[in-house]
Protein backbone atom coordinates (compact mmCIF):
# COMPACT_ATOMS: atom_id res chain seq x y z
CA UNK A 1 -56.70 29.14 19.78
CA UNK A 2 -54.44 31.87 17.62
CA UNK A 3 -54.31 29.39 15.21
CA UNK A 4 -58.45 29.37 14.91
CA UNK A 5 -58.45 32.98 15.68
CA UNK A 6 -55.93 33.57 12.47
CA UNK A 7 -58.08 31.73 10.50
CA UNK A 8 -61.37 33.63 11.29
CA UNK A 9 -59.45 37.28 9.89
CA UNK A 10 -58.15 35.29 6.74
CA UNK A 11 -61.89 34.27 6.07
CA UNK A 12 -63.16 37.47 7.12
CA UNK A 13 -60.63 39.68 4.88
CA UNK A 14 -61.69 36.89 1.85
CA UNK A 15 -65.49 37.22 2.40
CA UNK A 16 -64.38 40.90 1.93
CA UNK A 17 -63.19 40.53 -1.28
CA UNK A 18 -65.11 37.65 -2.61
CA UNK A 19 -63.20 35.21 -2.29
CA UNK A 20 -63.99 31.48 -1.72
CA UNK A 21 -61.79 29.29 1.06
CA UNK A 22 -61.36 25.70 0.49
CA UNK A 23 -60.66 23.30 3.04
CA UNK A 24 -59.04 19.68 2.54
CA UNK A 25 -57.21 17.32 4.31
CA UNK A 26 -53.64 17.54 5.39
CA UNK A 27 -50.68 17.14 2.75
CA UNK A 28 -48.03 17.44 4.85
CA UNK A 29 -46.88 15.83 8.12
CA UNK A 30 -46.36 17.54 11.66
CA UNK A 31 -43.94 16.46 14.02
CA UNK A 32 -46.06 17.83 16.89
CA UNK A 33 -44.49 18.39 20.30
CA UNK A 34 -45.70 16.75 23.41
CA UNK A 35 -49.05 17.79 24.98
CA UNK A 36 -50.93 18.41 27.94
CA UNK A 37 -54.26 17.92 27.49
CA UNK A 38 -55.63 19.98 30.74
CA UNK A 39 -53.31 22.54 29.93
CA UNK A 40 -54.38 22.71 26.53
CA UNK A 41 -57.89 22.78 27.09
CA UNK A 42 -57.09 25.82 29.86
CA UNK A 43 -55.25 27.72 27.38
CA UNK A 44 -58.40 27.46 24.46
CA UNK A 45 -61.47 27.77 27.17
CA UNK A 46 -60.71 31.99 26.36
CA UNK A 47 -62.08 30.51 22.63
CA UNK A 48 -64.43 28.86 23.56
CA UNK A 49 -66.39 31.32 25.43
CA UNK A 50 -65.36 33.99 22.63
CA UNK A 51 -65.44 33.11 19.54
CA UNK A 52 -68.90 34.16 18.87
CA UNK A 53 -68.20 37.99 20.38
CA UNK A 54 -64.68 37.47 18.09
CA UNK A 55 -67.02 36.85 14.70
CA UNK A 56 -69.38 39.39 15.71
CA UNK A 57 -66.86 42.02 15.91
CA UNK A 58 -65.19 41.36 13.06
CA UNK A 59 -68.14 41.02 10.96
CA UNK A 60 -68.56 44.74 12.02
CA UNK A 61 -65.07 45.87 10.95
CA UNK A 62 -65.16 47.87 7.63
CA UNK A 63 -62.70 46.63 5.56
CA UNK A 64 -61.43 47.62 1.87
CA UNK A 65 -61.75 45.26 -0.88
CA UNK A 66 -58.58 44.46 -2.93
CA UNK A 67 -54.95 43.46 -2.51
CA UNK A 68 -53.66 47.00 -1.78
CA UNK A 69 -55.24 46.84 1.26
CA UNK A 70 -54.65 43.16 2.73
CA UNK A 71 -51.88 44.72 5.15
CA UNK A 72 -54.21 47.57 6.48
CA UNK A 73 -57.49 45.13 6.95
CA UNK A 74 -54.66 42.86 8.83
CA UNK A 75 -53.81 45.20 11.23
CA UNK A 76 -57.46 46.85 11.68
CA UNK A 77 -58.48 42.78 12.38
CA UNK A 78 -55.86 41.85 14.99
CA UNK A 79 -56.03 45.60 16.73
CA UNK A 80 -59.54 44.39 17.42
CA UNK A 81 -58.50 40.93 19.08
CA UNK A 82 -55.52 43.52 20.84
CA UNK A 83 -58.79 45.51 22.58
CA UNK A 84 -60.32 42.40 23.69
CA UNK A 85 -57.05 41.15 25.51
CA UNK A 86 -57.43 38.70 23.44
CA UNK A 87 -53.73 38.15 22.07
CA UNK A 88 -50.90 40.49 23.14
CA UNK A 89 -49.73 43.40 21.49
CA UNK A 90 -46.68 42.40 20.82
CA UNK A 91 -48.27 39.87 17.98
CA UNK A 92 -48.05 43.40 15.71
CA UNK A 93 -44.36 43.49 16.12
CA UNK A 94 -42.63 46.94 14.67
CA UNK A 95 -45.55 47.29 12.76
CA UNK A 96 -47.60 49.41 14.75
């Protein structure tokens, strides 16, 4: 789910600045590693029973338009999913 989760700030921090997102198919190839598909689905039902709480939220953040401030609308975004318990803190790194 962090990768889904990612991808709702980066469209949230380009709806805040006008910007469009464009989505295509792949053009590149993945050597994926093996998966579980019961442990998968465990690890994404948090998503699924969030992700509409998750947009809400950050629909509600006020962010700053413009490039100087892509760093600080990061950090205000995944402080939010930090508060939820929704990824660990430790996803800021020394950047707190």
């Amino acid at each position: 789910m962090t990768d889904i989760w990612r991808s709702f700030i980066a469209q949230r921090i380009a709806w805040t600045n006008g910007w469009n997102i464009l989505f295509h198919n792949a053009t590149v190839y993945q050597e994926r590693n093996e998966h579980h598909l019961l442990k998968d689905f465990e690890d994404e039902i948090p998503g699924y029973l969030n992700n509409k709480m998750i947009c809400e939220k950050l629909m509600r953040l006020e962010l700053k338009a413009g490039t100087s401030h892509l760093f600080e609308n990061m950090m205000t975004c995944y402080k939010t999913f930090i508060e939820k318990g929704l990824i660990d803190a430790r996803e800021l790194g020394s950047s707190r």
